[in-house]
Every structure is written in C-alpha cells, then in structure tokens.
C-alpha atoms as a PDB file:
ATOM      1  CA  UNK A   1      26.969 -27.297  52.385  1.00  0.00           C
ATOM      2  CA  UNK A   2      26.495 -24.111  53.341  1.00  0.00           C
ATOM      3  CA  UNK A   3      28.334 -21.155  55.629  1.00  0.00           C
ATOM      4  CA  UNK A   4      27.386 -20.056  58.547  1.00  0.00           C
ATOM      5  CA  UNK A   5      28.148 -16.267  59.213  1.00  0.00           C
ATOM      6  CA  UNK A   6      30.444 -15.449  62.485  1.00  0.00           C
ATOM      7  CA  UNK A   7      29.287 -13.589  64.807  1.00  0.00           C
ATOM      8  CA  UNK A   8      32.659 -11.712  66.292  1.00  0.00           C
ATOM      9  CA  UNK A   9      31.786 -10.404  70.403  1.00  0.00           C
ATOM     10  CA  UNK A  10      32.569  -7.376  71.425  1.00  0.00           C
ATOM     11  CA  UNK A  11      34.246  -6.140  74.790  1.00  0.00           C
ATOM     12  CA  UNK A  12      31.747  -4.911  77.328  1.00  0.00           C
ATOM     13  CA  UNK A  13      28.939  -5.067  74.704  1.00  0.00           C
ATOM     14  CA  UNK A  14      26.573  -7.158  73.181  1.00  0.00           C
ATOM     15  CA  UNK A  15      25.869  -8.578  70.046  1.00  0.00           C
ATOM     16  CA  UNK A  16      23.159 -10.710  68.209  1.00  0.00           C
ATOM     17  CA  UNK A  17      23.962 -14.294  67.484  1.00  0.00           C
ATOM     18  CA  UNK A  18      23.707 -15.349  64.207  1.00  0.00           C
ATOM     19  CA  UNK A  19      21.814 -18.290  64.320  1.00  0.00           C
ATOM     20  CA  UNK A  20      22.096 -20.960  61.585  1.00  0.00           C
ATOM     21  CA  UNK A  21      19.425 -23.695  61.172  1.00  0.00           C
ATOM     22  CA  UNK A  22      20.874 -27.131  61.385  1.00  0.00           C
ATOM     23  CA  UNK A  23      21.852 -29.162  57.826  1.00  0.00           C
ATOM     24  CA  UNK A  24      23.315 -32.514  57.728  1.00  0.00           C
ATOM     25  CA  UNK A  25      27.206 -30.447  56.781  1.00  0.00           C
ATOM     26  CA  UNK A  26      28.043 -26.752  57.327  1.00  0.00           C
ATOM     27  CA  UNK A  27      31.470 -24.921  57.416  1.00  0.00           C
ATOM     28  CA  UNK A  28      32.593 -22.161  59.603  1.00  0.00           C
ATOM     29  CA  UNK A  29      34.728 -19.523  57.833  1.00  0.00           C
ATOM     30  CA  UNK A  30      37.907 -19.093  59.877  1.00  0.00           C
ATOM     31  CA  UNK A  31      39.116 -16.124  58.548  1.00  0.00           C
ATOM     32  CA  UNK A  32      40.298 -13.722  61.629  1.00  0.00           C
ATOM     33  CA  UNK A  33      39.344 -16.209  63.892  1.00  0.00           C
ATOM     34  CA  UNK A  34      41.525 -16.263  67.205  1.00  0.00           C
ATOM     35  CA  UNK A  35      42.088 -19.962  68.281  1.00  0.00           C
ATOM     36  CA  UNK A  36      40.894 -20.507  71.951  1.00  0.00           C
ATOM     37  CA  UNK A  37      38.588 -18.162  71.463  1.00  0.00           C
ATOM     38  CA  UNK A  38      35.711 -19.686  68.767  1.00  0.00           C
ATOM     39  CA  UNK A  39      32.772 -21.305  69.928  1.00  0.00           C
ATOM     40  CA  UNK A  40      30.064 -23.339  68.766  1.00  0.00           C
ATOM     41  CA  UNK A  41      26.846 -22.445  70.271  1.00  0.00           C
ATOM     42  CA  UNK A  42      24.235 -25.260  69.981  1.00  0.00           C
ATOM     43  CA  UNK A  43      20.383 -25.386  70.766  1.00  0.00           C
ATOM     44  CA  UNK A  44      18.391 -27.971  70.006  1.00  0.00           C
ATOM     45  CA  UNK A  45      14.769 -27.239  70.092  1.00  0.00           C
ATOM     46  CA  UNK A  46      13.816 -31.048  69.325  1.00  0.00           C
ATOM     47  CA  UNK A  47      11.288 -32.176  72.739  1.00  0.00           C
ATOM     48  CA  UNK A  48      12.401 -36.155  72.341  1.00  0.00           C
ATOM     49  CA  UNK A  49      16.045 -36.343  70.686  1.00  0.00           C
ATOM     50  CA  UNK A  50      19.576 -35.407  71.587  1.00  0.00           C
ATOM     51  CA  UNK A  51      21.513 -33.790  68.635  1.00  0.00           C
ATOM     52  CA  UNK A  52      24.766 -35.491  67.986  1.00  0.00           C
ATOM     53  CA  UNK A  53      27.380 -32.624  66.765  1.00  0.00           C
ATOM     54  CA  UNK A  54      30.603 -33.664  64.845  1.00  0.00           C
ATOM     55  CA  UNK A  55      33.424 -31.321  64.685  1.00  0.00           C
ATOM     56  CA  UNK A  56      35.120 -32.550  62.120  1.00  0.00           C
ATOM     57  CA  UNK A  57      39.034 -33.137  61.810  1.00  0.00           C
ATOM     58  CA  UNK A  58      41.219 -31.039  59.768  1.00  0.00           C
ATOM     59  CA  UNK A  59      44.220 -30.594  58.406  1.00  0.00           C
ATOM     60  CA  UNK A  60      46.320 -28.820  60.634  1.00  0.00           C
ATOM     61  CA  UNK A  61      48.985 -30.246  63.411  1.00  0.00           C
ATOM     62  CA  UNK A  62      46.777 -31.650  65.626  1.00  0.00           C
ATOM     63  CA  UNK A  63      44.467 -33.191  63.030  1.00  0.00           C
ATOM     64  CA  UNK A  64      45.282 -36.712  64.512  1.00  0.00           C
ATOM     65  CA  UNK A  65      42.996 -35.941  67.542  1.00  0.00           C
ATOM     66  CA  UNK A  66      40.423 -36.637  65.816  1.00  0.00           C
ATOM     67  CA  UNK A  67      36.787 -35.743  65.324  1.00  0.00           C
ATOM     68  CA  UNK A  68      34.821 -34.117  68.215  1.00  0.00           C
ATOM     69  CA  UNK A  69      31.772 -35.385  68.813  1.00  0.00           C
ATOM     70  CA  UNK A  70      29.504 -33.850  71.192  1.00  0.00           C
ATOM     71  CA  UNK A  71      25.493 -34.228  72.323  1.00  0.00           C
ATOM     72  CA  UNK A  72      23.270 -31.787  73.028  1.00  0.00           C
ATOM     73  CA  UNK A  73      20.745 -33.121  74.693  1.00  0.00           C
ATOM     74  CA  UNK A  74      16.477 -32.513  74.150  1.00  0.00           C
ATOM     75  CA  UNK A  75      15.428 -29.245  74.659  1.00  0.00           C
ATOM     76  CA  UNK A  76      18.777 -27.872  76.134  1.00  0.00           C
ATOM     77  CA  UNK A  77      21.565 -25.827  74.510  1.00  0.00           C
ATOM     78  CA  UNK A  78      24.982 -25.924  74.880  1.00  0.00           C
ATOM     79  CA  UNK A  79      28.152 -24.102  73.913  1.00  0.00           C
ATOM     80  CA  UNK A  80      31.444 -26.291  72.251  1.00  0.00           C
ATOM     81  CA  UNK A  81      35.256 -24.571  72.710  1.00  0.00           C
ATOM     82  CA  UNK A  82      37.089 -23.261  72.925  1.00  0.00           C
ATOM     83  CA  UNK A  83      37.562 -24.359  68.873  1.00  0.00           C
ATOM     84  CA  UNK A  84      41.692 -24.859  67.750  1.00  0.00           C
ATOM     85  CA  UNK A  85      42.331 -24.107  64.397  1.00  0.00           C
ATOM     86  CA  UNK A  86      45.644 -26.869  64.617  1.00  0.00           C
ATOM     87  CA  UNK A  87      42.978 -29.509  65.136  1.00  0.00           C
ATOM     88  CA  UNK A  88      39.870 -28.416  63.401  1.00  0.00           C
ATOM     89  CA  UNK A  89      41.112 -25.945  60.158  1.00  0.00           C
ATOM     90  CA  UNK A  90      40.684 -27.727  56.832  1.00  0.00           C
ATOM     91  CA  UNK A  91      43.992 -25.225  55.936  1.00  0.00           C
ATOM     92  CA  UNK A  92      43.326 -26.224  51.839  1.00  0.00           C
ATOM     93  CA  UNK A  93      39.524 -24.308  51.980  1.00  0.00           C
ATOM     94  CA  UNK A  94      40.110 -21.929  55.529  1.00  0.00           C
ATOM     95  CA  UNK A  95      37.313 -23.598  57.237  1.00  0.00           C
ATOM     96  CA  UNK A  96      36.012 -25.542  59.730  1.00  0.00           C
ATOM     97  CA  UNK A  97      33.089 -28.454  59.073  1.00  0.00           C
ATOM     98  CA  UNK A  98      30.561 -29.326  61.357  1.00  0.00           C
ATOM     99  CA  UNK A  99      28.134 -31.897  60.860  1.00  0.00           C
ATOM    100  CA  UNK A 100      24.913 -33.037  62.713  1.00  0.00           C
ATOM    101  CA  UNK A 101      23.763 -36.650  63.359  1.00  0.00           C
ATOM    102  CA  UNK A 102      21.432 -38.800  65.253  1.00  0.00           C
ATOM    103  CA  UNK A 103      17.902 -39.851  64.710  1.00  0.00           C
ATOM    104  CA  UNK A 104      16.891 -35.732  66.244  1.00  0.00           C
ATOM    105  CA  UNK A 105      15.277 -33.819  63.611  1.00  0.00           C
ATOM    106  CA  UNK A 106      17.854 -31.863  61.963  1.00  0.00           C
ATOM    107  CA  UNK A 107      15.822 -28.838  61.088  1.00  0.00           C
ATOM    108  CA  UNK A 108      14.856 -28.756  64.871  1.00  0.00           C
ATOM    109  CA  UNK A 109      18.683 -28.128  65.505  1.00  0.00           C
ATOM    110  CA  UNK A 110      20.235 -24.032  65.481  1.00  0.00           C
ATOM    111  CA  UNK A 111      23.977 -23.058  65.678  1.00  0.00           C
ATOM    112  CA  UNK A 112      25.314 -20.096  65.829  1.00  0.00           C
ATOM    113  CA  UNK A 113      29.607 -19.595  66.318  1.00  0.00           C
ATOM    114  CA  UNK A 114      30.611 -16.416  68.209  1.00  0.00           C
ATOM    115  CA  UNK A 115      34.817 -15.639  68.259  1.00  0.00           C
ATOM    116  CA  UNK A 116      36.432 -12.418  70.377  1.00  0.00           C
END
C-alpha cells in the first residue's frame, strides 16, 4: 500500500497534479488537509471497463456512512469530493484509503488528490 503525494492548489495559480498510477489499496496522507476541500481526481484510461473506486470508511464521527463507492466510467475522468475527514480519516494512522475494483485493468487507472 502505498502513498500518494498531495497536491495542495494554489489561489489564482496553477499547479501540476500529482498523478498516482492505480494499485489495488493506496492511502492519502491527511495531514493539513482542509475537509470540504480534498478531492479525488480519477482518470481511467482503460477503452472497455469502468473503474470502480472505494473510499473507504474511517474512524471518525461519521464513519457509520459508510464506504463510498464511485465509477468512473471507460475512457472518462472524474473528480470525487468534496472528501470529510469525520467520515473518511482512519484517525489511528492520519489517512485516508482508497481502493480500486472491478474487472478494469488496474494499472490502466491514475489518481491524483488536490486540497486548497
């Protein structure tokens, strides 16, 4: 399982997504993260398969929600958020797990999380 890196925006600028290639688990660090303002950014660059994208539960307040799950269909990209740290935050490790399923190539999957 491995980190992605953060990409924080900037106001009236621009900045270079980070772009992570897909692996079956991944965490997102929280640290200085602003709830309500986290995003997942997903592309998947697969021609036949949707990507399935799991969000996965935390530990926090809102925990009971529940997983998100959310597809991304073939050749399309899409952007998830905003993220809540009350729902999402595993508070134990300060981060937030995403996971990819679906019969979609995996590899063929990029994510990339941008915060302001």
């Amino acid at each position: 399982m491995a980190d992605m890196v953060n990409t924080k925006a900037q106001r009236d600028g621009k900045v270079v997504l980070n772009e992570t290639s897909g692996a079956a688990t991944q965490t997102i660090p929280w640290a200085g993260v602003c709830d309500e303002r986290a995003y997942l950014i997903v592309r998947n660059t697969d021609t036949t398969t949707a990507a399935t994208v799991v969000i996965k539960a935390g530990t926090g307040q809102r925990a009971d929600i529940g997983d998100l799950t959310v597809t991304v269909a073939q050749s399309t990209a899409g952007v998830i958020g905003p993220l809540d740290s009350m729902r999402f935050l595993d508070r134990a490790t300060g981060k937030v797990t995403v996971t990819l399923a679906g019969p979609t190539t995996i590899t063929n999957v990029k994510l990339a999380f941008i915060y302001a």
